[in-house]
PDB file of N, CA and C in Angstrom:
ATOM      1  N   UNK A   1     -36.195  36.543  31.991  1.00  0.00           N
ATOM      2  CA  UNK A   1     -34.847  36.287  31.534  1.00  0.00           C
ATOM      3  C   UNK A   1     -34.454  34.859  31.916  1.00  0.00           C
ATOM      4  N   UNK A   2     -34.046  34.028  31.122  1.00  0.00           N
ATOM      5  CA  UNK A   2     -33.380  33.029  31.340  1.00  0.00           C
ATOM      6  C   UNK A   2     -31.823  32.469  31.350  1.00  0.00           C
ATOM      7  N   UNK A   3     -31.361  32.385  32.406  1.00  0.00           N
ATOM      8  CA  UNK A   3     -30.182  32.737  32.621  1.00  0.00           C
ATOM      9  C   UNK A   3     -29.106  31.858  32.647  1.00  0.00           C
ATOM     10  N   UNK A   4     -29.633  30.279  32.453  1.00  0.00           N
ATOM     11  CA  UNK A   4     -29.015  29.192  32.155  1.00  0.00           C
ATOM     12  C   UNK A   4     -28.766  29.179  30.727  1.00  0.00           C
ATOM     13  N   UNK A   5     -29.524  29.228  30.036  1.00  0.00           N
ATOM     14  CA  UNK A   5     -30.235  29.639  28.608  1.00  0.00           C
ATOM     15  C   UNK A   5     -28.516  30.905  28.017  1.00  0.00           C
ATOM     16  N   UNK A   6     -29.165  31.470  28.314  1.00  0.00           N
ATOM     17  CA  UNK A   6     -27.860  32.761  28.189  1.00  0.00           C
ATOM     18  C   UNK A   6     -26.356  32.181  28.330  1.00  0.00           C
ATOM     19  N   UNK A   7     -26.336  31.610  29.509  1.00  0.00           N
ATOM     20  CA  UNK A   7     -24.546  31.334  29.993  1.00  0.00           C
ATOM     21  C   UNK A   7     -24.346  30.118  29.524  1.00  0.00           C
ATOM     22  N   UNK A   8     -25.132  29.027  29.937  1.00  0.00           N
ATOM     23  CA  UNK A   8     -24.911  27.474  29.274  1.00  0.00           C
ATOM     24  C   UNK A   8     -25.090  27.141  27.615  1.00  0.00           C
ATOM     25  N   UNK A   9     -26.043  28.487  27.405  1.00  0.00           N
ATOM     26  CA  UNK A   9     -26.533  27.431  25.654  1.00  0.00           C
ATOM     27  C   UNK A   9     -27.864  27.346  25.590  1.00  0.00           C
ATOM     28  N   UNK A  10     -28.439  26.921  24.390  1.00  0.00           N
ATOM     29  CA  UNK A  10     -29.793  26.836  24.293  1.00  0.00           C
ATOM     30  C   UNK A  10     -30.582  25.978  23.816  1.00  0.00           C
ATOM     31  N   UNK A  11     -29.923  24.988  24.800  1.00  0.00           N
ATOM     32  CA  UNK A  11     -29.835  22.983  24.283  1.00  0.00           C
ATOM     33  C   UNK A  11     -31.253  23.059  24.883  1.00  0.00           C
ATOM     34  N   UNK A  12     -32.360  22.345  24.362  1.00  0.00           N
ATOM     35  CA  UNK A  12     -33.811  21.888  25.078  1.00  0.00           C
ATOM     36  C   UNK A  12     -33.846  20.980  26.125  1.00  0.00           C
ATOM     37  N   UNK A  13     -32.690  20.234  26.844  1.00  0.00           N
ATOM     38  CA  UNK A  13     -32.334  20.528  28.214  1.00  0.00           C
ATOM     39  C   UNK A  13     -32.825  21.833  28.718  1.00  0.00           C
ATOM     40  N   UNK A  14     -31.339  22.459  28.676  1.00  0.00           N
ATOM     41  CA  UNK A  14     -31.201  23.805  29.291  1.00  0.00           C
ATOM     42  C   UNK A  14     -32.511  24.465  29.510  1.00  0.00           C
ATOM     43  N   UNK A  15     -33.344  24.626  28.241  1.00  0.00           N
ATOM     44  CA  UNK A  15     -34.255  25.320  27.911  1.00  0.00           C
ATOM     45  C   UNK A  15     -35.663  25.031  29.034  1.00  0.00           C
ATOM     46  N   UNK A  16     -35.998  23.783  28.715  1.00  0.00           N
ATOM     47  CA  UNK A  16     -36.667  22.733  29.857  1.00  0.00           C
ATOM     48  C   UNK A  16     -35.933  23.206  31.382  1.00  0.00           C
ATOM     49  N   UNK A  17     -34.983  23.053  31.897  1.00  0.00           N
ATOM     50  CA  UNK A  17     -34.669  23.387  33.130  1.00  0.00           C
ATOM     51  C   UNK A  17     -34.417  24.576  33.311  1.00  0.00           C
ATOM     52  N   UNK A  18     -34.228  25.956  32.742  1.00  0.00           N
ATOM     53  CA  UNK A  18     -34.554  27.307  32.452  1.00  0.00           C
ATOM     54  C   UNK A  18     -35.846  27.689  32.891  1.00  0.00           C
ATOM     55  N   UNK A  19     -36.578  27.307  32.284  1.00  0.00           N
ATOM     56  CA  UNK A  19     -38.540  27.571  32.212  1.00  0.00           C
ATOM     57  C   UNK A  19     -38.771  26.788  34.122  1.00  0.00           C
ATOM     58  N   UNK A  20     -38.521  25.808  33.975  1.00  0.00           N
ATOM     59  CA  UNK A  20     -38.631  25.358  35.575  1.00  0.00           C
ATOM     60  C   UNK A  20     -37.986  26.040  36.537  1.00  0.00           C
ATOM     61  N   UNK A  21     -36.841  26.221  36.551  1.00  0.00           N
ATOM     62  CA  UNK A  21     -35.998  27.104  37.734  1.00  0.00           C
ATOM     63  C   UNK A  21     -36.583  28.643  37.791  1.00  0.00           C
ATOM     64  N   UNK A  22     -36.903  29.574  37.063  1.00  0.00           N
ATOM     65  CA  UNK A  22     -38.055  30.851  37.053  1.00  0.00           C
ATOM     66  C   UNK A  22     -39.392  30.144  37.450  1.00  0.00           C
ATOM     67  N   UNK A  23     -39.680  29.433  37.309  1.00  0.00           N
ATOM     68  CA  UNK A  23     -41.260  28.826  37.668  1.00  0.00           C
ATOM     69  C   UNK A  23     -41.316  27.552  38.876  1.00  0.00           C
ATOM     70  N   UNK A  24     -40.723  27.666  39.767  1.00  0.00           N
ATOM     71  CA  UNK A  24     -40.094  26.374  40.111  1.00  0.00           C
ATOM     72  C   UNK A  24     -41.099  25.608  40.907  1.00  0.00           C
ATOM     73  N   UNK A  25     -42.755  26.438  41.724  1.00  0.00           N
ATOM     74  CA  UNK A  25     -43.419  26.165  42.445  1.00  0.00           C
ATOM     75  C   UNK A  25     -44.897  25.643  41.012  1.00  0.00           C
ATOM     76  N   UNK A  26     -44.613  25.922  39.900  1.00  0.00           N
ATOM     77  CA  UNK A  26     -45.775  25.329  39.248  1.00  0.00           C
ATOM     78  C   UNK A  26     -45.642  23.969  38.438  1.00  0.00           C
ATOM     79  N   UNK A  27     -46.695  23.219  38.438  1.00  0.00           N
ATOM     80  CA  UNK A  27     -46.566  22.180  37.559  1.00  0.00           C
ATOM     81  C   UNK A  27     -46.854  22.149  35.981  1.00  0.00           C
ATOM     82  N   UNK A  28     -46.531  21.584  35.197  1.00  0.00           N
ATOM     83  CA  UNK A  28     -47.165  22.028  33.572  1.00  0.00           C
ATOM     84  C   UNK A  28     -47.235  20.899  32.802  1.00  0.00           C
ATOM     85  N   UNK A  29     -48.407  20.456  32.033  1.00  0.00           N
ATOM     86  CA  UNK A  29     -48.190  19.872  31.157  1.00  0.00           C
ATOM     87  C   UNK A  29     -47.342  19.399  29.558  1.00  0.00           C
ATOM     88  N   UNK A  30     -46.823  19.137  29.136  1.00  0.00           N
ATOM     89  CA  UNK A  30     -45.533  18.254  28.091  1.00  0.00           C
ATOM     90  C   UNK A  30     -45.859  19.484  26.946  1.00  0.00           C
ATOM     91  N   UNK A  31     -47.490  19.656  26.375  1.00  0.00           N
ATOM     92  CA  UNK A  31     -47.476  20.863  25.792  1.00  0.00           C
ATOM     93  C   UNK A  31     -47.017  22.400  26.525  1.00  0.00           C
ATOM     94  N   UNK A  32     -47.788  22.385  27.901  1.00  0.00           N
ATOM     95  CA  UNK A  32     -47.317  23.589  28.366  1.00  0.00           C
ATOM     96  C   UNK A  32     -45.634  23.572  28.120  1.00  0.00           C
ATOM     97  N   UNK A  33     -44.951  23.075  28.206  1.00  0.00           N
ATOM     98  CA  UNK A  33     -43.528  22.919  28.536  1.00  0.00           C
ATOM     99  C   UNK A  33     -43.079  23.304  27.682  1.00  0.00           C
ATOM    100  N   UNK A  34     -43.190  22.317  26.602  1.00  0.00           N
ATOM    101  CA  UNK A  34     -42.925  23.016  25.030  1.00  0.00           C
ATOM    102  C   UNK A  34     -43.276  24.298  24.466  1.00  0.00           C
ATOM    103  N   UNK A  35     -44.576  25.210  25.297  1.00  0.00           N
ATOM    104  CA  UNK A  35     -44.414  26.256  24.849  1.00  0.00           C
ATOM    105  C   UNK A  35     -43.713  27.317  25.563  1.00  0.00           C
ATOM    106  N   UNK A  36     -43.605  26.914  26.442  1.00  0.00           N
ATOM    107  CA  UNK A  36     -43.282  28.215  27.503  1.00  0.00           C
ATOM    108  C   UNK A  36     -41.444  27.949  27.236  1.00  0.00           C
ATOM    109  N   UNK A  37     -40.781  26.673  27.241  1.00  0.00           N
ATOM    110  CA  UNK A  37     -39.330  26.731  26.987  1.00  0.00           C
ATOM    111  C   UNK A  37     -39.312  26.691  25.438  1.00  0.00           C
ATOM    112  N   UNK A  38     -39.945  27.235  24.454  1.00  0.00           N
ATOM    113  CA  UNK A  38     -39.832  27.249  22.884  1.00  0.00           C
ATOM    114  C   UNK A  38     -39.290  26.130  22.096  1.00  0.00           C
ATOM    115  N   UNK A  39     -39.606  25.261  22.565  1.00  0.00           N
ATOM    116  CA  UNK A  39     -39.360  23.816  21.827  1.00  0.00           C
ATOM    117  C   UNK A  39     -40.334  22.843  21.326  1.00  0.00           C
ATOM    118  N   UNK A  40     -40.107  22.365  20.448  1.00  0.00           N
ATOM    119  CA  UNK A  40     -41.178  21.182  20.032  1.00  0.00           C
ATOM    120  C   UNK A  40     -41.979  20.037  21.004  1.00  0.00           C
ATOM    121  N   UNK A  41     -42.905  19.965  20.769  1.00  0.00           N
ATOM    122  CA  UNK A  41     -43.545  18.906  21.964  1.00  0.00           C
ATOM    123  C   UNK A  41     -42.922  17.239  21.575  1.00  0.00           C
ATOM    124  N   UNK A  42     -42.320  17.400  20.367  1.00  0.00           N
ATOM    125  CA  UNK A  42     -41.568  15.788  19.893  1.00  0.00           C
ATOM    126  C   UNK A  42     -40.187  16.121  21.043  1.00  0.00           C
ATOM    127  N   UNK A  43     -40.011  17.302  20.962  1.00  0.00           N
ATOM    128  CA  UNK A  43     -38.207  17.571  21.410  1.00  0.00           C
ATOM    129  C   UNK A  43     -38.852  17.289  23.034  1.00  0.00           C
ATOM    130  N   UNK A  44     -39.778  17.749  23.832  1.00  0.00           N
ATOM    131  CA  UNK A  44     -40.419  16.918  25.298  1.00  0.00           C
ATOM    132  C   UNK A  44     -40.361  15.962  25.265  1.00  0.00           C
ATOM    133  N   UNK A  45     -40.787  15.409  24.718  1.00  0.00           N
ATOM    134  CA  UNK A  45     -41.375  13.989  24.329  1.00  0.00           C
ATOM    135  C   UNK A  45     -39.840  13.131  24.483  1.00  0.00           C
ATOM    136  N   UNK A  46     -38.739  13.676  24.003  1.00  0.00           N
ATOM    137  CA  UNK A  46     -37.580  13.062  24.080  1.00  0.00           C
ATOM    138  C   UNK A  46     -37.046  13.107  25.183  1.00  0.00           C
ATOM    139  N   UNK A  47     -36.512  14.313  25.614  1.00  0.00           N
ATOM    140  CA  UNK A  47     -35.806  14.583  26.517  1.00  0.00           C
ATOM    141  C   UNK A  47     -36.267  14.360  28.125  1.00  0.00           C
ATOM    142  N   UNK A  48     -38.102  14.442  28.024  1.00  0.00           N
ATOM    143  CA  UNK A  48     -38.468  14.172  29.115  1.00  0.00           C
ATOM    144  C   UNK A  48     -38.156  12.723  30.235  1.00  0.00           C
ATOM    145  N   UNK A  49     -38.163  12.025  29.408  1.00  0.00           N
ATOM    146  CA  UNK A  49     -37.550  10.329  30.164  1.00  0.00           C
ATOM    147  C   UNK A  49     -36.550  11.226  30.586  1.00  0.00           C
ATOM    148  N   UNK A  50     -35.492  11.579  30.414  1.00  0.00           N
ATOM    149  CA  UNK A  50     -34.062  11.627  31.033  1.00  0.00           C
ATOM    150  C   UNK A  50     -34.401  12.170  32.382  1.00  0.00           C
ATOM    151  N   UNK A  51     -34.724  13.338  31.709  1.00  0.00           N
ATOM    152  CA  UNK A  51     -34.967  14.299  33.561  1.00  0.00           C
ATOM    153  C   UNK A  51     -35.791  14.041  34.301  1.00  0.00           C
ATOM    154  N   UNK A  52     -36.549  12.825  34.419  1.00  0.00           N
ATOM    155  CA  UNK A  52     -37.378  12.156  35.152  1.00  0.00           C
ATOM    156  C   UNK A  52     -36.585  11.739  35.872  1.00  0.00           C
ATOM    157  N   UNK A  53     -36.049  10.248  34.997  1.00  0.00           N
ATOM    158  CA  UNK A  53     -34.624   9.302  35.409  1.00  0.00           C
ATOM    159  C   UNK A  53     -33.871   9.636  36.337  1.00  0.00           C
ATOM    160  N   UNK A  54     -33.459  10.907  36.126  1.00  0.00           N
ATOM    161  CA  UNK A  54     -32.273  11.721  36.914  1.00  0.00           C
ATOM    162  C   UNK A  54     -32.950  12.223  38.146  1.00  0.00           C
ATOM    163  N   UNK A  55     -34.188  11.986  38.373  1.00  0.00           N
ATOM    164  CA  UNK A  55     -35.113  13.355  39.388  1.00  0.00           C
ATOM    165  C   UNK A  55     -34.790  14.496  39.134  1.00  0.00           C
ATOM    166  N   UNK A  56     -34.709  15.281  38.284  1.00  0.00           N
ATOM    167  CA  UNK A  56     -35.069  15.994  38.407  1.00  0.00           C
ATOM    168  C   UNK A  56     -35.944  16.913  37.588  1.00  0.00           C
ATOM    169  N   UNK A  57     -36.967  16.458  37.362  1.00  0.00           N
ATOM    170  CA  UNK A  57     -38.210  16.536  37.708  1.00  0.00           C
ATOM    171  C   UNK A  57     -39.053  15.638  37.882  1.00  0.00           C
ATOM    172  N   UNK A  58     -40.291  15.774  38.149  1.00  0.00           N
ATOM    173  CA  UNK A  58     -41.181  14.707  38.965  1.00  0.00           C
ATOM    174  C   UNK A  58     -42.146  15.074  38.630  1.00  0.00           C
ATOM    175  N   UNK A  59     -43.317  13.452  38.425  1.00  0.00           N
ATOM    176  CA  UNK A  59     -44.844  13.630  37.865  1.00  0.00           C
ATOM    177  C   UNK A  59     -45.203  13.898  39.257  1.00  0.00           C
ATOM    178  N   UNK A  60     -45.976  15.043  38.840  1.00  0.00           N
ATOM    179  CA  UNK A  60     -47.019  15.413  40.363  1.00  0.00           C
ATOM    180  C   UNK A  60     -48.516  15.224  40.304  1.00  0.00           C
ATOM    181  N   UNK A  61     -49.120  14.681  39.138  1.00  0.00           N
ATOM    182  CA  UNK A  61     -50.448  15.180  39.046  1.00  0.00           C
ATOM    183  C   UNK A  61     -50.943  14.337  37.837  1.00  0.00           C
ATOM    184  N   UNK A  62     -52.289  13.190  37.948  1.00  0.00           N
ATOM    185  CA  UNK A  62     -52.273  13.064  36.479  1.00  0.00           C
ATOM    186  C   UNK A  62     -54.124  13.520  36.428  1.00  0.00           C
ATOM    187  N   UNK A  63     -54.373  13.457  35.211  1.00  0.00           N
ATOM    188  CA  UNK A  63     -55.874  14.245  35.437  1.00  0.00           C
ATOM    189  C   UNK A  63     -56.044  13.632  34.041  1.00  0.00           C
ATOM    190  N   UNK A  64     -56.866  12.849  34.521  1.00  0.00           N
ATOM    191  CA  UNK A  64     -57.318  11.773  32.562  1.00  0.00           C
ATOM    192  C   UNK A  64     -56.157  10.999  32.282  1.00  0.00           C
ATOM    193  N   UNK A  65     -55.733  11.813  31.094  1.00  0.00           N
ATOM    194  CA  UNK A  65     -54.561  11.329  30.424  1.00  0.00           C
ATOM    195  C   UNK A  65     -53.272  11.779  30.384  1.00  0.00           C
ATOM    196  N   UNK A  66     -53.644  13.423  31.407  1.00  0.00           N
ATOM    197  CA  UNK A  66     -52.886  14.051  31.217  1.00  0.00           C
ATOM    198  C   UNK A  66     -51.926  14.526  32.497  1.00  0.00           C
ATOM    199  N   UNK A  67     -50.594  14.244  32.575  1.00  0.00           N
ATOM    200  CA  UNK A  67     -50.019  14.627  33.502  1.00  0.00           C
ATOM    201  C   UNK A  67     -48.731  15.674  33.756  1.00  0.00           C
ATOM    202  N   UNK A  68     -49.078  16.177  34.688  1.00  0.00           N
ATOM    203  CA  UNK A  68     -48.396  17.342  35.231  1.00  0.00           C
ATOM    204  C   UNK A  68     -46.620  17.354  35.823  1.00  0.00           C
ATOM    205  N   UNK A  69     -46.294  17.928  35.446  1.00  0.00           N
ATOM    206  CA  UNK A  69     -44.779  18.081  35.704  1.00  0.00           C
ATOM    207  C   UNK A  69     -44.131  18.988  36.620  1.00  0.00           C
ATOM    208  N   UNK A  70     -43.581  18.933  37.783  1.00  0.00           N
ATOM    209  CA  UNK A  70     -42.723  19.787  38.390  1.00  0.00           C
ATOM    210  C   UNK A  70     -41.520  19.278  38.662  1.00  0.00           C
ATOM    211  N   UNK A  71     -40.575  20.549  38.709  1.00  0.00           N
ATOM    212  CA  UNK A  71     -39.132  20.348  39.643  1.00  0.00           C
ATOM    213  C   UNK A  71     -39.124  20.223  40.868  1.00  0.00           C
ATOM    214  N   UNK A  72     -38.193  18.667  41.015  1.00  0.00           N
ATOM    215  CA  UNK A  72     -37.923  18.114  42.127  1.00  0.00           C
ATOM    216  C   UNK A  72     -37.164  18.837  43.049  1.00  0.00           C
ATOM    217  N   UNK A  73     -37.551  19.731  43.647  1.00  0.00           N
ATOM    218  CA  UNK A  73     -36.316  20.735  44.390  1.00  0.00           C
ATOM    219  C   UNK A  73     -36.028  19.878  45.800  1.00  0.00           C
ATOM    220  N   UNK A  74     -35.605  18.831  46.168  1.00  0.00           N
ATOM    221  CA  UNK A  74     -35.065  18.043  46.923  1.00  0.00           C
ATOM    222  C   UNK A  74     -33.992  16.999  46.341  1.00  0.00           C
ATOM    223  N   UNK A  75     -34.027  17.456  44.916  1.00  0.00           N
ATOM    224  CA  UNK A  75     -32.898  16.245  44.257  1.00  0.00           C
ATOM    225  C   UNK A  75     -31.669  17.424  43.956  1.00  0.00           C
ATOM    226  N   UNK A  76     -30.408  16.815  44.530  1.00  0.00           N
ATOM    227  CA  UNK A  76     -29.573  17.438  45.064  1.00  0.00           C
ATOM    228  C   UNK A  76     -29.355  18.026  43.413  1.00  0.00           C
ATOM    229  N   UNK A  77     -28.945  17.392  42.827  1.00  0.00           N
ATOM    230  CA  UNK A  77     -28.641  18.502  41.021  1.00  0.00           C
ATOM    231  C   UNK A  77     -29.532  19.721  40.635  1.00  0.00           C
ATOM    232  N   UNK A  78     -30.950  19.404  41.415  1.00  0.00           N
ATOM    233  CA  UNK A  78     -31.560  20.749  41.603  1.00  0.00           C
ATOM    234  C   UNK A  78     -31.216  21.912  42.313  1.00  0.00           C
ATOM    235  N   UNK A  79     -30.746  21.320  43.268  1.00  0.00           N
ATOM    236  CA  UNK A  79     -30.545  22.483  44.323  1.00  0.00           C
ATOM    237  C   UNK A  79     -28.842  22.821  43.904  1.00  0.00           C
ATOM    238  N   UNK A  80     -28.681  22.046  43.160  1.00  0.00           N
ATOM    239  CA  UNK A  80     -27.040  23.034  42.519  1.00  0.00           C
ATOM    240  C   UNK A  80     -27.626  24.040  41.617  1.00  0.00           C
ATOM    241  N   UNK A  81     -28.248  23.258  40.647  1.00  0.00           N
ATOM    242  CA  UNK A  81     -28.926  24.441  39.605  1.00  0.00           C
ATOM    243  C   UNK A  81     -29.709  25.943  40.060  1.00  0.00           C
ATOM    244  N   UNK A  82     -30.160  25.522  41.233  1.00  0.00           N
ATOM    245  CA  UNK A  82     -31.035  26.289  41.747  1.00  0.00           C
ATOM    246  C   UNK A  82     -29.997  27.991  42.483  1.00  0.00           C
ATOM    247  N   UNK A  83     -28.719  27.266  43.129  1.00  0.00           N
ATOM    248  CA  UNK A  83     -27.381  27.965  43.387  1.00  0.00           C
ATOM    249  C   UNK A  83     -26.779  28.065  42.553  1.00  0.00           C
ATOM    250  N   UNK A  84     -26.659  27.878  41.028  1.00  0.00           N
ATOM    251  CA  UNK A  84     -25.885  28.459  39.752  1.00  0.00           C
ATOM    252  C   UNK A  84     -26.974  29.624  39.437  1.00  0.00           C
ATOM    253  N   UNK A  85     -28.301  29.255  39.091  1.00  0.00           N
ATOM    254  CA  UNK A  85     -28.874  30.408  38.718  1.00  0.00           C
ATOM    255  C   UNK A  85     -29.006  31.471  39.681  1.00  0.00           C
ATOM    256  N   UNK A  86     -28.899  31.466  40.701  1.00  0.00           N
ATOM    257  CA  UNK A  86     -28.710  32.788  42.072  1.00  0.00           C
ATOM    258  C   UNK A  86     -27.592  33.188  41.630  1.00  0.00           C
ATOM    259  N   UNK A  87     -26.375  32.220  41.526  1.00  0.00           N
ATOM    260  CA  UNK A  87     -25.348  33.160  41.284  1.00  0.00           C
ATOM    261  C   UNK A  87     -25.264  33.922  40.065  1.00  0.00           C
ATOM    262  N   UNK A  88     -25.345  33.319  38.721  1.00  0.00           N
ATOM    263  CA  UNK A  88     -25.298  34.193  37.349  1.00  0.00           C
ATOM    264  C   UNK A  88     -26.690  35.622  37.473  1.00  0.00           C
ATOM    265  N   UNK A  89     -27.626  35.585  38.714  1.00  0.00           N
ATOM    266  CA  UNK A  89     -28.186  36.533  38.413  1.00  0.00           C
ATOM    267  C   UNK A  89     -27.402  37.694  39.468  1.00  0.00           C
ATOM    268  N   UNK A  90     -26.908  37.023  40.360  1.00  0.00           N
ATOM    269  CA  UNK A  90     -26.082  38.150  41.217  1.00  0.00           C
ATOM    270  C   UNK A  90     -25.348  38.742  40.062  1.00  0.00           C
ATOM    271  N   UNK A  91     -24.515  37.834  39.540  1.00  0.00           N
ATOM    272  CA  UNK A  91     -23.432  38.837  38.700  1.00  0.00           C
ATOM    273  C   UNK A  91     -23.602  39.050  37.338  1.00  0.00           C
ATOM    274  N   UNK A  92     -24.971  39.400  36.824  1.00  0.00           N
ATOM    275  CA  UNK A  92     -25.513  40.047  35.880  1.00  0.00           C
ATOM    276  C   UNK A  92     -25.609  41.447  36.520  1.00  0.00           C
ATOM    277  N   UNK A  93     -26.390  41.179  37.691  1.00  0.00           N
ATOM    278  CA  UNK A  93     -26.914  42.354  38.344  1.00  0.00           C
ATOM    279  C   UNK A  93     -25.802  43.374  38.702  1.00  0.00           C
ATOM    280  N   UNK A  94     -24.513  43.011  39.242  1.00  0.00           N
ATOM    281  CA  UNK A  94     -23.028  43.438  39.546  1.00  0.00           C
ATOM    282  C   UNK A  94     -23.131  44.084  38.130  1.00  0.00           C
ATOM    283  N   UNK A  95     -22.210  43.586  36.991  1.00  0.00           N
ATOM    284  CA  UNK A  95     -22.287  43.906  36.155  1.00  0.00           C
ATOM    285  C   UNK A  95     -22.939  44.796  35.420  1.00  0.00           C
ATOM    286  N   UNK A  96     -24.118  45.239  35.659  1.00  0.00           N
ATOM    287  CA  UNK A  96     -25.429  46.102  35.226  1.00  0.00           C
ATOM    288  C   UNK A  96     -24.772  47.197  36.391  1.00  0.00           C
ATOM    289  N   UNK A  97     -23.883  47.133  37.253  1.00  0.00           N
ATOM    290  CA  UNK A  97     -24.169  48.293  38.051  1.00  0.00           C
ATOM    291  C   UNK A  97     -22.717  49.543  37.539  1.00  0.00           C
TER     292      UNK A  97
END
């Protein structure tokens, strides 16, 4: 379940930082990204500069040509995101009860 995705919208931002915050300890490549948050690898390709820029996320890994992506969970906008999605799943879960 993606829960930014749900409450915020389903901007390829969102979508991109959705797929990372459930996955937050793996790294992925620009295709992986695009498939796992359902977006075009042109729509990565765009948006990725920004959330670099911003830290939050970070190249961890390059291997050839190809390099690896994780969330910066020390860049403080992460660790808000990281405390919005705890909270919308608390009170899904409330809600469900």
């Amino acid at each position: 379940m993606y829960l930014l995705s749900d409450t915020l919208g389903k901007s390829p931002e969102i979508k991109i930082l959705d797929h990372f915050l459930l996955h937050e300890d793996f790294a992925y490549t620009k295709s992986e990204i695009a498939e796992c948050a359902g977006i075009s690898r042109a729509t990565v390709y765009e948006k990725l500069p920004s959330l670099l820029e911003k830290g939050i996320l970070v190249e961890t890994k390059k291997i050839g040509k190809i390099t690896l992506y994780k969330l910066n969970l020390n860049n403080l906008t992460v660790k808000k995101l990281r405390s919005l999605n705890y909270q919308i799943a608390k009170a899904i879960t409330r809600e469900r009860k």
